[in-house]
Protein backbone atom coordinates (compact mmCIF):
# COMPACT_ATOMS: atom_id res chain seq x y z
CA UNK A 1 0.00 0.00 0.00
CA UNK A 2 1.37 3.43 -1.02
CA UNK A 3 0.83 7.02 1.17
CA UNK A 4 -0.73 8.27 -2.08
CA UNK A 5 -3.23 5.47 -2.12
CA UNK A 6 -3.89 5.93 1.24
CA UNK A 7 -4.44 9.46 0.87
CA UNK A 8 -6.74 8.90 -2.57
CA UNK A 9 -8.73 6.41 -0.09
CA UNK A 10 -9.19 9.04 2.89
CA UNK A 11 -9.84 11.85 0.13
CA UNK A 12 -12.38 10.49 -2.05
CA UNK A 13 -16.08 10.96 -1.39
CA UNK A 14 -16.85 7.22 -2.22
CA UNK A 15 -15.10 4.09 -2.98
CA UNK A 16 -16.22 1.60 -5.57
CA UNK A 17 -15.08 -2.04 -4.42
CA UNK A 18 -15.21 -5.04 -5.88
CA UNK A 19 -16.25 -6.71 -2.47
CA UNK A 20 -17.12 -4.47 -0.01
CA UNK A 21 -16.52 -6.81 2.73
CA UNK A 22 -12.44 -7.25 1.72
CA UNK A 23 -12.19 -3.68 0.98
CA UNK A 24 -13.77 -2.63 4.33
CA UNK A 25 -11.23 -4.94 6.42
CA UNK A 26 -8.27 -2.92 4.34
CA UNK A 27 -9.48 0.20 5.61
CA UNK A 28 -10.44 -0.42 8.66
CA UNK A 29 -6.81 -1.57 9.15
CA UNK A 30 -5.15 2.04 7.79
CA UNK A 31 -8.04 3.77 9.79
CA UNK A 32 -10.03 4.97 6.69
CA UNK A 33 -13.32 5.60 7.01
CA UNK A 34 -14.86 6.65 3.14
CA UNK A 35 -18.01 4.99 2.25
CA UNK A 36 -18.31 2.41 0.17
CA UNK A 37 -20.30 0.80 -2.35
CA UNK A 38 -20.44 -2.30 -4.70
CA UNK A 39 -19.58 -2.19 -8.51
CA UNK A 40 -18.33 -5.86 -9.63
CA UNK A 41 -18.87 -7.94 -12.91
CA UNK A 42 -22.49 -8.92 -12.05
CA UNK A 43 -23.66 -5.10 -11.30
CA UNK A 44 -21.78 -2.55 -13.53
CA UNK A 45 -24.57 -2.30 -15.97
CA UNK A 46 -26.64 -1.08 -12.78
CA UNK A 47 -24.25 0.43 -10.76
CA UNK A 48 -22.09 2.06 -13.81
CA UNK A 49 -24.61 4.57 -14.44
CA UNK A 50 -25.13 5.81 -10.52
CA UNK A 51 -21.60 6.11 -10.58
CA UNK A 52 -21.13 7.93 -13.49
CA UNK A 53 -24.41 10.46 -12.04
CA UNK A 54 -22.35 11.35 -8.97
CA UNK A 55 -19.10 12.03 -10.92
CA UNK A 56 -21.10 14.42 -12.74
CA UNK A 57 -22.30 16.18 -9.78
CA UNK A 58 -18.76 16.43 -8.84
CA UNK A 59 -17.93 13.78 -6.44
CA UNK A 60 -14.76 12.29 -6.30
CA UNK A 61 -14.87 8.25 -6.97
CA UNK A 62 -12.22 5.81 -6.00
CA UNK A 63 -12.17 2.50 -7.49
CA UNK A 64 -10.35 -0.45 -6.12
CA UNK A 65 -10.56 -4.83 -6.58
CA UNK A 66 -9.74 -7.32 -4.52
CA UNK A 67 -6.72 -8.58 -5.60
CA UNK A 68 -5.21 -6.50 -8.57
CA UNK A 69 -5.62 -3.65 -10.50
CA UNK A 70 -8.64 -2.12 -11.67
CA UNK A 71 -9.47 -3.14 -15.36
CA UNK A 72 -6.39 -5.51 -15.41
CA UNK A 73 -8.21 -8.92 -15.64
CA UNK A 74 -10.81 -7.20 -13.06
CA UNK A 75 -13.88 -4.86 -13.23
CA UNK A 76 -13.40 -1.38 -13.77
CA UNK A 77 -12.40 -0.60 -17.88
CA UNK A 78 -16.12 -0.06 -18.58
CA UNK A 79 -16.42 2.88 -15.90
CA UNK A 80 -13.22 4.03 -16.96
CA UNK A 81 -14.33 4.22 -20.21
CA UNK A 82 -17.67 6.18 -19.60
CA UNK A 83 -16.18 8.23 -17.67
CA UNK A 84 -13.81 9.42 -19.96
CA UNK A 85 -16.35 9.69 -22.78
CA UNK A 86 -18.13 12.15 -20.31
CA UNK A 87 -15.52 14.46 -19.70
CA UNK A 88 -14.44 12.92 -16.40
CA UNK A 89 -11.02 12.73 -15.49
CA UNK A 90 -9.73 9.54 -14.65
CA UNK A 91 -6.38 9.17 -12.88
CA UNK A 92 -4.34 5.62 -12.12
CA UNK A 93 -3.19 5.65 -8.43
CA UNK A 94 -0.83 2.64 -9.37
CA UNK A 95 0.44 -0.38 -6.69
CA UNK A 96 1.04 -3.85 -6.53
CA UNK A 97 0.62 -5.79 -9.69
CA UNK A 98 1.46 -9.37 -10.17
CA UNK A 99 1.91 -9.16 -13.62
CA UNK A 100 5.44 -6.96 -13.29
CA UNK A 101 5.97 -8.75 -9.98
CA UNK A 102 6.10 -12.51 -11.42
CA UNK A 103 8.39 -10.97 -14.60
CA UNK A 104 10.65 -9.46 -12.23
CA UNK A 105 11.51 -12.86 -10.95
CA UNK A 106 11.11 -15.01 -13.72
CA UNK A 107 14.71 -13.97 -15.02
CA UNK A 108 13.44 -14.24 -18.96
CA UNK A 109 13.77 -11.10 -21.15
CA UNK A 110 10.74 -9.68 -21.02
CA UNK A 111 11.24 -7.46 -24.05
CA UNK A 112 8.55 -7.74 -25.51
CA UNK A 113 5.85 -10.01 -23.92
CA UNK A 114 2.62 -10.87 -23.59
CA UNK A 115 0.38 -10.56 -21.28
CA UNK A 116 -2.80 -13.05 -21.73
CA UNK A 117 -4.74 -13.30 -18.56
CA UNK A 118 -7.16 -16.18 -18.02
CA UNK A 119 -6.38 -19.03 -20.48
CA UNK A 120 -10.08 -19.78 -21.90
CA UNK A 121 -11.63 -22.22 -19.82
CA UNK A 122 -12.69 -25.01 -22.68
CA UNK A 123 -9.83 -27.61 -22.81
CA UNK A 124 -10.09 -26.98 -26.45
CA UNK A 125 -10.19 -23.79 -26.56
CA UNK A 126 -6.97 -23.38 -23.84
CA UNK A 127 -4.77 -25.51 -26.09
CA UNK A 128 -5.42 -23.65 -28.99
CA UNK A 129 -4.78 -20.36 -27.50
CA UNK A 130 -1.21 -21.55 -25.54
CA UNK A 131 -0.34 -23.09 -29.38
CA UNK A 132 -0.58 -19.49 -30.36
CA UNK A 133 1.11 -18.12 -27.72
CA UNK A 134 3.59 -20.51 -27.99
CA UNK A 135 4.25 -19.36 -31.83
CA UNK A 136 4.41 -16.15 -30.47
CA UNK A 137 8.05 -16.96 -29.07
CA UNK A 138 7.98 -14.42 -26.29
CA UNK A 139 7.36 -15.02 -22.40
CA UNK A 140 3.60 -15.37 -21.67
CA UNK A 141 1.81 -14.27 -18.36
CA UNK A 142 -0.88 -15.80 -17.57
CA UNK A 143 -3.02 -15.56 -14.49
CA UNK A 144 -4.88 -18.63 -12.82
CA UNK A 145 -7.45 -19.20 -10.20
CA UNK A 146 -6.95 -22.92 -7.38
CA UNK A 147 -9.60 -24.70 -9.19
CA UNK A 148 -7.98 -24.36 -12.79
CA UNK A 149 -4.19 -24.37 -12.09
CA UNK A 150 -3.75 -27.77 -12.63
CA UNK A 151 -5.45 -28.40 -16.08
CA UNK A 152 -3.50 -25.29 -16.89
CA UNK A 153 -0.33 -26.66 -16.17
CA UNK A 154 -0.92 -30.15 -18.41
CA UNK A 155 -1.79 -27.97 -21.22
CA UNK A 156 1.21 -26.13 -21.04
CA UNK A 157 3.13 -29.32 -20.67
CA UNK A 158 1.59 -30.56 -23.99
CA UNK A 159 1.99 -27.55 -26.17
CA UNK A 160 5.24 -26.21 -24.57
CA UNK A 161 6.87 -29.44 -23.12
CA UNK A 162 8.39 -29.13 -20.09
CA UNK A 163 9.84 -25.96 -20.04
CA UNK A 164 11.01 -24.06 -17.06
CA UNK A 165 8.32 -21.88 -15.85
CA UNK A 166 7.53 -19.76 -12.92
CA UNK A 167 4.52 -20.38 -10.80
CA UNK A 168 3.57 -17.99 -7.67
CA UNK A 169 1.08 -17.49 -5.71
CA UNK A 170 -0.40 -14.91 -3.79
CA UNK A 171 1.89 -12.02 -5.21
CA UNK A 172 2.51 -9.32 -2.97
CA UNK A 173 0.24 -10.62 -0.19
CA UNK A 174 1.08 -12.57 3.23
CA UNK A 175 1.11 -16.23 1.83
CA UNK A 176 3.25 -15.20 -1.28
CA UNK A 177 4.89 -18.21 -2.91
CA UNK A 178 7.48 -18.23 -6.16
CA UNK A 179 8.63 -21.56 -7.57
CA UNK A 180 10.21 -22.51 -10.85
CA UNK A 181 10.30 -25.95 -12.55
CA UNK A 182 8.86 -27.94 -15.69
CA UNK A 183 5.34 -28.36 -15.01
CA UNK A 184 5.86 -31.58 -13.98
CA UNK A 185 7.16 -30.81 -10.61
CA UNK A 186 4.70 -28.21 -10.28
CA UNK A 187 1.34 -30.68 -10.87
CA UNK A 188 3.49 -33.07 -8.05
CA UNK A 189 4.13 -30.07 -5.57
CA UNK A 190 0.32 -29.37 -5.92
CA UNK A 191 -1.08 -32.68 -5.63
CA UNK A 192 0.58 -32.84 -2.28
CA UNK A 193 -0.31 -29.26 -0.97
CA UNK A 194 -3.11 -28.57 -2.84
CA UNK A 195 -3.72 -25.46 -4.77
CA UNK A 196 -4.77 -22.61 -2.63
CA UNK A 197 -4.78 -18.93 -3.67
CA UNK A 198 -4.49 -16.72 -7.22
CA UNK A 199 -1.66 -18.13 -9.31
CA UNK A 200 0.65 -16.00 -11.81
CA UNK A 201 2.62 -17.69 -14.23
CA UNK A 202 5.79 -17.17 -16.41
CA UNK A 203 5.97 -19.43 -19.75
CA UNK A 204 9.49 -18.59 -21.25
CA UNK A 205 8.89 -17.91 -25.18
CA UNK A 206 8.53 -20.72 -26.96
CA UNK A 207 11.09 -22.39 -28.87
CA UNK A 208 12.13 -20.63 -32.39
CA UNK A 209 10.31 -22.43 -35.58
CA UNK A 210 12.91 -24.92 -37.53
């Protein structure tokens, strides 16, 4: 958490959460006291709108998620762009992201990659898309919830092989966890812990075409 988030938090009139519950525990911690209200993937087309009407009167809006960045593979680019089609200025009050965080470990040159996000969730469909990637021949990023990590990591182990990757887990936070290996020993590691938190991972690019 950075003083100039802190202060954005204590300044604004209202902030938008993701859950209100996980952002209210946050503040209560730093002392903050700002209402709050919900705005997540299941309410923006309601809640978009209101929030949008009391930008225009003037108010000052804070948006935050759970476990990320706003409108980085979480809710929030919609609003952001409304609000800019208004008129309303929208400024980024960066912190933590895992996406720079895992690639700062990974020790792959990261000039240029790509950052994909949630594989798609079709088995079909995920191999595909990491075949692609793959031709892409640059590091991939990928993020991945508990309950998905594993038929993540046997797709990557049929369309990459078993390539040295980087797998961590709960970037940033209290349980943070960064491991590299061939997805082998990461499917073996996780069949005897478990998989428990949000997982980043690092694919180094893929190998060059004959």
């Amino acid at each position: 958490m950075t003083l100039r988030a802190l202060r954005v938090l204590r300044e604004a009139d209202l902030i938008a959460c993701e859950d209100t519950r996980r952002t209210r525990a946050l503040l209560t911690h730093f002392g903050i006291s700002t209402p709050t209200t919900s705005y997540f993937e299941r309410n923006k087309r309601r809640q978009g709108p209101r929030l949008l009407g009391l930008l225009r009167e003037g108010r000052t809006l804070a948006l935050v998620t759970d476990a990320g960045t706003p409108g980085i593979s979480d809710p929030g680019s919609e609003l952001v762009r409304d609000a800019r089609a208004a008129g309303i200025p929208v400024v980024p009050v960066p912190g933590p992201s895992a996406v720079t965080a895992a690639l700062s470990v990974a020790g792959v040159p990261a000039s240029p990659f790509v950052f994909e996000g949630f594989l798609p969730t079709r088995p079909g469909r995920r191999r595909r898309r990491l075949r692609v990637l793959c031709e892409a021949r640059m590091p991939v990023v990928l993020y991945e919830s508990p309950h998905r990590i594993a038929v993540t990591l046997e797709a990557i182990r049929e369309v990459f092989g078993e390539v040295e990757l980087l797998v961590a887990r709960e970037l940033t936070k209290r349980f943070e966890e960064v491991l590299t290996g061939p997805p082998a020993a990461h499917l073996a590691r996780l069949a005897g812990a478990g998989a428990r938190g949000e997982f980043t991972l690092v694919i180094p690019a893929g190998p060059a075409a004959p």
